[in-house]
C-alpha atoms as a PDB file:
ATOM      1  CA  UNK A   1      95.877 146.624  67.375  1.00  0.00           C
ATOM      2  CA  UNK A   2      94.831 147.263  71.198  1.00  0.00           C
ATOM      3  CA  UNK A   3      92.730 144.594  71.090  1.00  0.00           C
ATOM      4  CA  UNK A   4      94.861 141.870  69.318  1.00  0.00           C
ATOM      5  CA  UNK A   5      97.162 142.949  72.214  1.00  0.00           C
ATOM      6  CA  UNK A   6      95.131 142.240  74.491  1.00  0.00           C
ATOM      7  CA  UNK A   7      94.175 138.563  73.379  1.00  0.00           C
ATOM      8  CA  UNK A   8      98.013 137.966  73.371  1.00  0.00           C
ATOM      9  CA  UNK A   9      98.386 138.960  77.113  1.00  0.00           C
ATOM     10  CA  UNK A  10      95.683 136.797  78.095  1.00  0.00           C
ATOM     11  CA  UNK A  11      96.820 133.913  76.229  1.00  0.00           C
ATOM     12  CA  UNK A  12      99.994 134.469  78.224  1.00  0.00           C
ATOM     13  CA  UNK A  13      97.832 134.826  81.138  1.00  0.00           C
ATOM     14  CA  UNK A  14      96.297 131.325  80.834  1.00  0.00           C
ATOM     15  CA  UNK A  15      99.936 129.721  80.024  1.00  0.00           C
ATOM     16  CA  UNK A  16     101.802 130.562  82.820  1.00  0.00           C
ATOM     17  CA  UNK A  17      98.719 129.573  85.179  1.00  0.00           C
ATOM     18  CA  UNK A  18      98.338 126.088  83.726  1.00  0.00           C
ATOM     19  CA  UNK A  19     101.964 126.084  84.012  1.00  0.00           C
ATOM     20  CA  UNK A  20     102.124 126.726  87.795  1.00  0.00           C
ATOM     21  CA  UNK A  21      99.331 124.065  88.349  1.00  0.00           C
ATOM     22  CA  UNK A  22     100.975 121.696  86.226  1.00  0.00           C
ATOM     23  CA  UNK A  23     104.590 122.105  88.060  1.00  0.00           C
ATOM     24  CA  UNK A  24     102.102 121.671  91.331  1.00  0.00           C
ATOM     25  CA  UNK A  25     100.743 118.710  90.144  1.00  0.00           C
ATOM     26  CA  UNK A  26     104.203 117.256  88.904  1.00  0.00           C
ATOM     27  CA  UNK A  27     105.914 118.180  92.355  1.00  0.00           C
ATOM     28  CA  UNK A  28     103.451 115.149  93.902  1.00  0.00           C
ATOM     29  CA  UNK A  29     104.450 113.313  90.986  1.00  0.00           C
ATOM     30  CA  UNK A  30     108.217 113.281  91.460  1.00  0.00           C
ATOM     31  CA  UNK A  31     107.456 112.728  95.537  1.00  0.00           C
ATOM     32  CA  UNK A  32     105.519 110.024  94.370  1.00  0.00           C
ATOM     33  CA  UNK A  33     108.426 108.425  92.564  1.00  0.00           C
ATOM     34  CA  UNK A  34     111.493 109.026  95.179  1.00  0.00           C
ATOM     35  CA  UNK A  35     109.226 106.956  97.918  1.00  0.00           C
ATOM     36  CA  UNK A  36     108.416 104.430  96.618  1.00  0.00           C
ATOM     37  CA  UNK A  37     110.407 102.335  99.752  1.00  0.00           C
ATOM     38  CA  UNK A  38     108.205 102.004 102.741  1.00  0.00           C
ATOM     39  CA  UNK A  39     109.628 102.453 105.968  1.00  0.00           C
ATOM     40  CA  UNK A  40     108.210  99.185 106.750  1.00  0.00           C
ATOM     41  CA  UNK A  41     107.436  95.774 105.598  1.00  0.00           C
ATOM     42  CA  UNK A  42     104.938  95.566 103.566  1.00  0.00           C
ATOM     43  CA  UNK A  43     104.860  91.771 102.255  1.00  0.00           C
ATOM     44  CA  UNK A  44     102.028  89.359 103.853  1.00  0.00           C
ATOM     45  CA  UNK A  45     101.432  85.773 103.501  1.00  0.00           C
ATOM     46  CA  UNK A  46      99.425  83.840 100.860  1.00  0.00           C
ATOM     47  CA  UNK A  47      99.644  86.696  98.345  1.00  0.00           C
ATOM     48  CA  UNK A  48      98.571  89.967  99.860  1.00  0.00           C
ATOM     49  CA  UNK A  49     100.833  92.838 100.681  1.00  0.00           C
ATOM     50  CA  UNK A  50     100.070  96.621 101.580  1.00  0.00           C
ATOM     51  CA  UNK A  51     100.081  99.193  99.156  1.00  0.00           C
ATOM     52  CA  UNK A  52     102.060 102.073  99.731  1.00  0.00           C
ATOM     53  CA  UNK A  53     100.512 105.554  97.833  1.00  0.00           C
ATOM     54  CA  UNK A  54     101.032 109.192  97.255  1.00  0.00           C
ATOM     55  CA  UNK A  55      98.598 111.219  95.434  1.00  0.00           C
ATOM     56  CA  UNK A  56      97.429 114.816  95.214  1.00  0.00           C
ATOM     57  CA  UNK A  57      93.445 115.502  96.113  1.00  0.00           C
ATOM     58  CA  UNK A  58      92.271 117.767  93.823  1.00  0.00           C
ATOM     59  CA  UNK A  59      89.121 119.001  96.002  1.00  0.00           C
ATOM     60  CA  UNK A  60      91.655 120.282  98.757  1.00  0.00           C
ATOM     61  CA  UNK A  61      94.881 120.607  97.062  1.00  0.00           C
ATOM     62  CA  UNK A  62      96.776 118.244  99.460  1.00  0.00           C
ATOM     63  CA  UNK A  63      98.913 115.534  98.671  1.00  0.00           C
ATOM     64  CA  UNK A  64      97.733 112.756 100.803  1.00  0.00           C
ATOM     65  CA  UNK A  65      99.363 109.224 101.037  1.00  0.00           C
ATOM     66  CA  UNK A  66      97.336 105.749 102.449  1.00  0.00           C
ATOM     67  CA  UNK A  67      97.980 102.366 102.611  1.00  0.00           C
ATOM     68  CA  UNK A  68      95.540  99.946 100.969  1.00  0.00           C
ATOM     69  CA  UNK A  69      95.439  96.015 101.326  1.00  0.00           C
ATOM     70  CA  UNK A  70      95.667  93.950  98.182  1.00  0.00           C
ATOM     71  CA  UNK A  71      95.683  90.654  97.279  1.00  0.00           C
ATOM     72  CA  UNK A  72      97.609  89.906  93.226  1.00  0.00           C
ATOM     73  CA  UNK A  73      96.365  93.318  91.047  1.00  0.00           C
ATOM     74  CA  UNK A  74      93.012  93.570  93.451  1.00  0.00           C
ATOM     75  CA  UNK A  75      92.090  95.872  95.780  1.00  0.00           C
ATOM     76  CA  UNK A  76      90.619  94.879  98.970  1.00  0.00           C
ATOM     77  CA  UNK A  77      90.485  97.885 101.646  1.00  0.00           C
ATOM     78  CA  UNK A  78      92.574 101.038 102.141  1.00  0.00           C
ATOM     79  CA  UNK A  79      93.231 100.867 105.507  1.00  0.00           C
ATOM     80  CA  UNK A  80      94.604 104.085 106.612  1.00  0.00           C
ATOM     81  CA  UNK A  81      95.192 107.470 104.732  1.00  0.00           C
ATOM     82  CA  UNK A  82      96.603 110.472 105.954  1.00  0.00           C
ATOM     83  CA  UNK A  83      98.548 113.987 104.593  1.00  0.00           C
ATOM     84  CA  UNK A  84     101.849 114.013 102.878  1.00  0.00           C
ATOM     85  CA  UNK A  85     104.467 113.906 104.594  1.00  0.00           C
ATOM     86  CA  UNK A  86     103.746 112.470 107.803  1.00  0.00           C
ATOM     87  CA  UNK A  87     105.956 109.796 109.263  1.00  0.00           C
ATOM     88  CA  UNK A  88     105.171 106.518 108.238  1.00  0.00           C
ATOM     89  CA  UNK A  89     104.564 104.688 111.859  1.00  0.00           C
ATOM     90  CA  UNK A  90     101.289 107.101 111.606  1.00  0.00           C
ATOM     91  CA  UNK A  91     100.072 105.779 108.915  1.00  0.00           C
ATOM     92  CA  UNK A  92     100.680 102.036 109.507  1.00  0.00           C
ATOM     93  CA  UNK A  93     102.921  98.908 109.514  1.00  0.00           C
ATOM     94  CA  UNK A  94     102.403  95.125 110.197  1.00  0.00           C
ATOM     95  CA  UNK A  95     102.426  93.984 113.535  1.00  0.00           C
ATOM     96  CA  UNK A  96     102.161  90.167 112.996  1.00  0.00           C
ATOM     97  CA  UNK A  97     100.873  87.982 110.134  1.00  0.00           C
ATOM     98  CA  UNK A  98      98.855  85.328 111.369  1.00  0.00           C
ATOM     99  CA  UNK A  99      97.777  83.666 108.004  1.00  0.00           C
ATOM    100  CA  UNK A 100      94.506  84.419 107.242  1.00  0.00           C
ATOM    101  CA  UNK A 101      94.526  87.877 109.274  1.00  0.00           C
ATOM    102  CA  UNK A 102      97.067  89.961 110.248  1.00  0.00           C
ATOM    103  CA  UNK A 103      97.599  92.538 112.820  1.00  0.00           C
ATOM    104  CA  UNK A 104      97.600  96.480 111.713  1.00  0.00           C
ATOM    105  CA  UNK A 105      99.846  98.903 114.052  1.00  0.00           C
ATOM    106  CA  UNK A 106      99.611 102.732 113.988  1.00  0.00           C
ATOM    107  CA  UNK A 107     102.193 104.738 116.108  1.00  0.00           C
ATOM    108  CA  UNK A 108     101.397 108.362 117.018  1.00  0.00           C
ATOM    109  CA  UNK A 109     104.733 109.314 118.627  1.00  0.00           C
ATOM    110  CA  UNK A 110     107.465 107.682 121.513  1.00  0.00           C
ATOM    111  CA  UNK A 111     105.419 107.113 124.756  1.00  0.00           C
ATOM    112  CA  UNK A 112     101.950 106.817 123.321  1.00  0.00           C
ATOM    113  CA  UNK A 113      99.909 103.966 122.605  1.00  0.00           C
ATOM    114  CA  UNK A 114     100.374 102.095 119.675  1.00  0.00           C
ATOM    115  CA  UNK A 115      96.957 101.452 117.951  1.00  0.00           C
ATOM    116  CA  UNK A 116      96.115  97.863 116.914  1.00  0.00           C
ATOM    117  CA  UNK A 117      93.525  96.394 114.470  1.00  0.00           C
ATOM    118  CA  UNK A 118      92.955  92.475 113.627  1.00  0.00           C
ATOM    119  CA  UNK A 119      92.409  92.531 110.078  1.00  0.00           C
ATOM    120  CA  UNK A 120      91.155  89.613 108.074  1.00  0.00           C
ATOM    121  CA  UNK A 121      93.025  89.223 104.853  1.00  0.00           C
ATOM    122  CA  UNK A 122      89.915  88.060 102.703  1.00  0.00           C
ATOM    123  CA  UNK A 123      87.684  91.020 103.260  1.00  0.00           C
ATOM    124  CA  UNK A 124      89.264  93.628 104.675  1.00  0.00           C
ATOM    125  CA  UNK A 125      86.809  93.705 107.999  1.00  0.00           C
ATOM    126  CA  UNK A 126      88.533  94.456 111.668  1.00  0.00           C
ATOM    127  CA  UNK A 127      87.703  91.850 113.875  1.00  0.00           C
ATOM    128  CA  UNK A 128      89.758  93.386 116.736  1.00  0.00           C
ATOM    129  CA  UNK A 129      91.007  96.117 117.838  1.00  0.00           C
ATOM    130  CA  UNK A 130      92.993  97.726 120.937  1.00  0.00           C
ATOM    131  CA  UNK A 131      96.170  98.988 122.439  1.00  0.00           C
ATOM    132  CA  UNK A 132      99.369  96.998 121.816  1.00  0.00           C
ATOM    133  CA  UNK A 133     100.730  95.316 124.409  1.00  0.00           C
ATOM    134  CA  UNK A 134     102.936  92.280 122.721  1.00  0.00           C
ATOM    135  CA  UNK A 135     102.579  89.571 121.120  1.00  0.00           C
ATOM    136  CA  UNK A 136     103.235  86.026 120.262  1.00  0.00           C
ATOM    137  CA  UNK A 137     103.377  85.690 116.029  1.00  0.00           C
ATOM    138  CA  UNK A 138     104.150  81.760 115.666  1.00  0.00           C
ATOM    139  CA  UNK A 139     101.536  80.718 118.601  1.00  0.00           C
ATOM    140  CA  UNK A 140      99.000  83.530 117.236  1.00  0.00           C
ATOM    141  CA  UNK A 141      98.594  84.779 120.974  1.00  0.00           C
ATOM    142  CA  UNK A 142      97.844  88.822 121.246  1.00  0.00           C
ATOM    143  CA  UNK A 143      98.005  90.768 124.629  1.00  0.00           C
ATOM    144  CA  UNK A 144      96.436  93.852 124.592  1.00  0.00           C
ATOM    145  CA  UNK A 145      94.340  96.648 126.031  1.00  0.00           C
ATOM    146  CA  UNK A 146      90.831  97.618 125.521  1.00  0.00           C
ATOM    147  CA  UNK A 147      88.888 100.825 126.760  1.00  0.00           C
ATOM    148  CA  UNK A 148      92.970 102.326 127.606  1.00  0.00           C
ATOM    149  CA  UNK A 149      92.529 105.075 130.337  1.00  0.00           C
ATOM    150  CA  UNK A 150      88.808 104.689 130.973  1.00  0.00           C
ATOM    151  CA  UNK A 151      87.229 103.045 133.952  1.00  0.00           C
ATOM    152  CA  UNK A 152      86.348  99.798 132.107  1.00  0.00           C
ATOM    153  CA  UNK A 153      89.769  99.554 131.139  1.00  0.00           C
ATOM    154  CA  UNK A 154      91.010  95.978 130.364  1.00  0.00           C
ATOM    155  CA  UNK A 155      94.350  93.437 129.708  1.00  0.00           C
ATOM    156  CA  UNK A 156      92.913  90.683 127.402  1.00  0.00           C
ATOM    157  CA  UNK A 157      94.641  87.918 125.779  1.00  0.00           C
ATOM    158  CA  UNK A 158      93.384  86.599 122.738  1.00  0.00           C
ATOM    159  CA  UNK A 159      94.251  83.084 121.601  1.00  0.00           C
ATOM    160  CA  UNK A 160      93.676  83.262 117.582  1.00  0.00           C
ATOM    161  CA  UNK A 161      94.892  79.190 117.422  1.00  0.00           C
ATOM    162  CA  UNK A 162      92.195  78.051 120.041  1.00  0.00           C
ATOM    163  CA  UNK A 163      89.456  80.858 119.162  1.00  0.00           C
ATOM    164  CA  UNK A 164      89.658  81.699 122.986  1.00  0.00           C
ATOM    165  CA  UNK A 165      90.075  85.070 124.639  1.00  0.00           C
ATOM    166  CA  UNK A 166      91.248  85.889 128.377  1.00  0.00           C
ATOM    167  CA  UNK A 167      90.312  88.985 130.628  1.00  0.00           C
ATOM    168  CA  UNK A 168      93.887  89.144 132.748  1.00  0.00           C
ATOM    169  CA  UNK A 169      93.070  91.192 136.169  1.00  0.00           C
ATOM    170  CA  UNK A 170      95.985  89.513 137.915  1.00  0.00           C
ATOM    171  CA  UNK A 171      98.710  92.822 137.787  1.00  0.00           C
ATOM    172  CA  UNK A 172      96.806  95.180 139.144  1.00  0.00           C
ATOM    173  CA  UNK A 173      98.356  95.381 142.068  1.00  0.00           C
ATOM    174  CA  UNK A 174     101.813  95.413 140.244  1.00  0.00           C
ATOM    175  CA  UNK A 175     104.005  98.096 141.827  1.00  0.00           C
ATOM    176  CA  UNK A 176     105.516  98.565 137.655  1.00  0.00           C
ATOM    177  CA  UNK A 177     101.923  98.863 136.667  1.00  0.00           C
ATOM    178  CA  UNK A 178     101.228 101.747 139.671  1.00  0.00           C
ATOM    179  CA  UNK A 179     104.010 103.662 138.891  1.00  0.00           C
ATOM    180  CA  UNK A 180     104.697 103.069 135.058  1.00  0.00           C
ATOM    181  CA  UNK A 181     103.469 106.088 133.245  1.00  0.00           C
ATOM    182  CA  UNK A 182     102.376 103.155 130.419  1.00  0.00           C
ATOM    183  CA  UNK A 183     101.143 101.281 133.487  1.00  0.00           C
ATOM    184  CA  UNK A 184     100.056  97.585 131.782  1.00  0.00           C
ATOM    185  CA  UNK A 185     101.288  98.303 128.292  1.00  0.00           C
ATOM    186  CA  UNK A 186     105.206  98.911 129.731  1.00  0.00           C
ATOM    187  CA  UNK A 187     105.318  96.384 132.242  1.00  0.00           C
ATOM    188  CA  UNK A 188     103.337  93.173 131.469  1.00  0.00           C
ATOM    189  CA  UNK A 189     104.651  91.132 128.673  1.00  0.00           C
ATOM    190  CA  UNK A 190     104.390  87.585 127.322  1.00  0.00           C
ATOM    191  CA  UNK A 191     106.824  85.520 128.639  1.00  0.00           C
ATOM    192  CA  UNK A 192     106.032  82.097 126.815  1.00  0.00           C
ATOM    193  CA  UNK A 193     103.137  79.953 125.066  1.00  0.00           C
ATOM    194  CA  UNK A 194     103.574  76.123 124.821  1.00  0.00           C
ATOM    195  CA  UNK A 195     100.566  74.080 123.492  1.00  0.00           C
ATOM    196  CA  UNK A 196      98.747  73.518 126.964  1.00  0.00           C
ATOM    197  CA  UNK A 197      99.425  77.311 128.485  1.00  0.00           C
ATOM    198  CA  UNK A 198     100.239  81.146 127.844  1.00  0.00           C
ATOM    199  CA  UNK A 199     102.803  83.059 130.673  1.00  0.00           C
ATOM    200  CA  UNK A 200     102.923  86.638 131.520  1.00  0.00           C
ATOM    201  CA  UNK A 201     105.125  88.106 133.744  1.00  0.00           C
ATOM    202  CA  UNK A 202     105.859  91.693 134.477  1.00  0.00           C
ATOM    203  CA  UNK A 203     108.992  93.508 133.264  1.00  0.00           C
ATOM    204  CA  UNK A 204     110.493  94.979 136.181  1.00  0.00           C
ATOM    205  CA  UNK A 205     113.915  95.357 138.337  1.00  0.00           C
ATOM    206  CA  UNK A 206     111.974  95.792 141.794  1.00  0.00           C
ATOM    207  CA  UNK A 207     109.212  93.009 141.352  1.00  0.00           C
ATOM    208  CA  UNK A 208     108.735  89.686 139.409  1.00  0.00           C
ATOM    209  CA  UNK A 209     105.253  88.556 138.813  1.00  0.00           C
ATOM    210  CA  UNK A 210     104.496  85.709 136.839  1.00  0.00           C
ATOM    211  CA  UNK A 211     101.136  83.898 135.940  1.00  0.00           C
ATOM    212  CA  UNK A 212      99.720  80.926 134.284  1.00  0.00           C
ATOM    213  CA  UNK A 213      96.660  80.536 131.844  1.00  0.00           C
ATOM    214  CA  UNK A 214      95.170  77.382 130.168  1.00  0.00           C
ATOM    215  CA  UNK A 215      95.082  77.564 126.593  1.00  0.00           C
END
């Protein structure tokens, strides 16, 4: 009798365990289905989009949610992955699709720099990367910084239509860019691109700058 009681409690036991881990494992499920909405855009051209998921890893017991470049049904590359929740500007949204590649954004918070990767649609490979600065979507002109805060720090424009790239020095000696706390990323900005040039100027009440490159 003792011992027929004791087979029952641990049967009860092993119930209510797998029934805690299996409520655990549901709770990512139902998370899984009340997000489904990005906080972003997630279409591209010619038939890719970004893949929005939340899953649980079983190794660490963490729900963890990524975003993963496809093109129809296929996978190509996940591109970012990081715990759930976090806000979704960490994680990733499109900058600017440029047809064949795109350009991948991560945000880590008002004030800091915004992340920026070229991306090639086809494979998946970076080709690019940098600090957002702004950008031009229909001429397929980037400005951006490479090397932010370090010595070697640079403002480059890259020029995706003529396959051309541009090391800007000419701002800095801008007051904006002295005294900015974002120094190039918050006051330099694109200010138009016909076919034959590109024009930056800085954003500021106290000074006007403007220059001139040849595409």
């Amino acid at each position: 009798m003792i011992k027929a009681l004791h087979i029952i409690l641990l049967i009860l036991l092993f119930a209510c365990a797998t029934n805690a881990q299996d409520k655990k494992s549901k709770g990512i499920e139902l998370n899984k289905k009340e997000i489904e909405q990005y906080s972003y855009d997630t279409l591209l051209s010619q038939g890719y989009h970004l893949s929005y998921r939340v899953y649980l890893d079983t190794t660490i017991e963490e729900g963890l949610q990524s975003l993963t470049l496809v093109k129809g049904k296929r996978d190509i590359k996940q591109l970012s992955e990081t715990s759930y929740p976090m806000l979704h500007k960490n994680l990733g949204y499109i900058g600017a699709d440029f047809g064949d590649t795109f350009l991948f954004v991560q945000s880590f918070g008002s004030g800091n720099p915004h992340e920026i990767q070229l991306i090639d649609k086809k494979t998946g490979k970076e080709l690019m990367n940098g600090v957002w600065v702004d950008v031009n979507q229909s001429e397929k002109v980037i400005l951006y910084i490479t090397n932010i805060y370090e010595e070697n720090e640079e403002l480059k424009l890259l020029d995706l239509k003529n396959k051309k790239e541009i090391v800007v020095k000419d701002f800095s000696d801008s007051k904006c860019v002295k005294e900015q706390i974002g120094g190039l990323r918050n006051c330099v900005v694109i200010d138009s691109v016909t076919s034959k040039e590109i024009i930056l100027k800085t954003e500021s009440e106290e000074e006007r700058i403007t220059k001139k490159y040849k595409r």
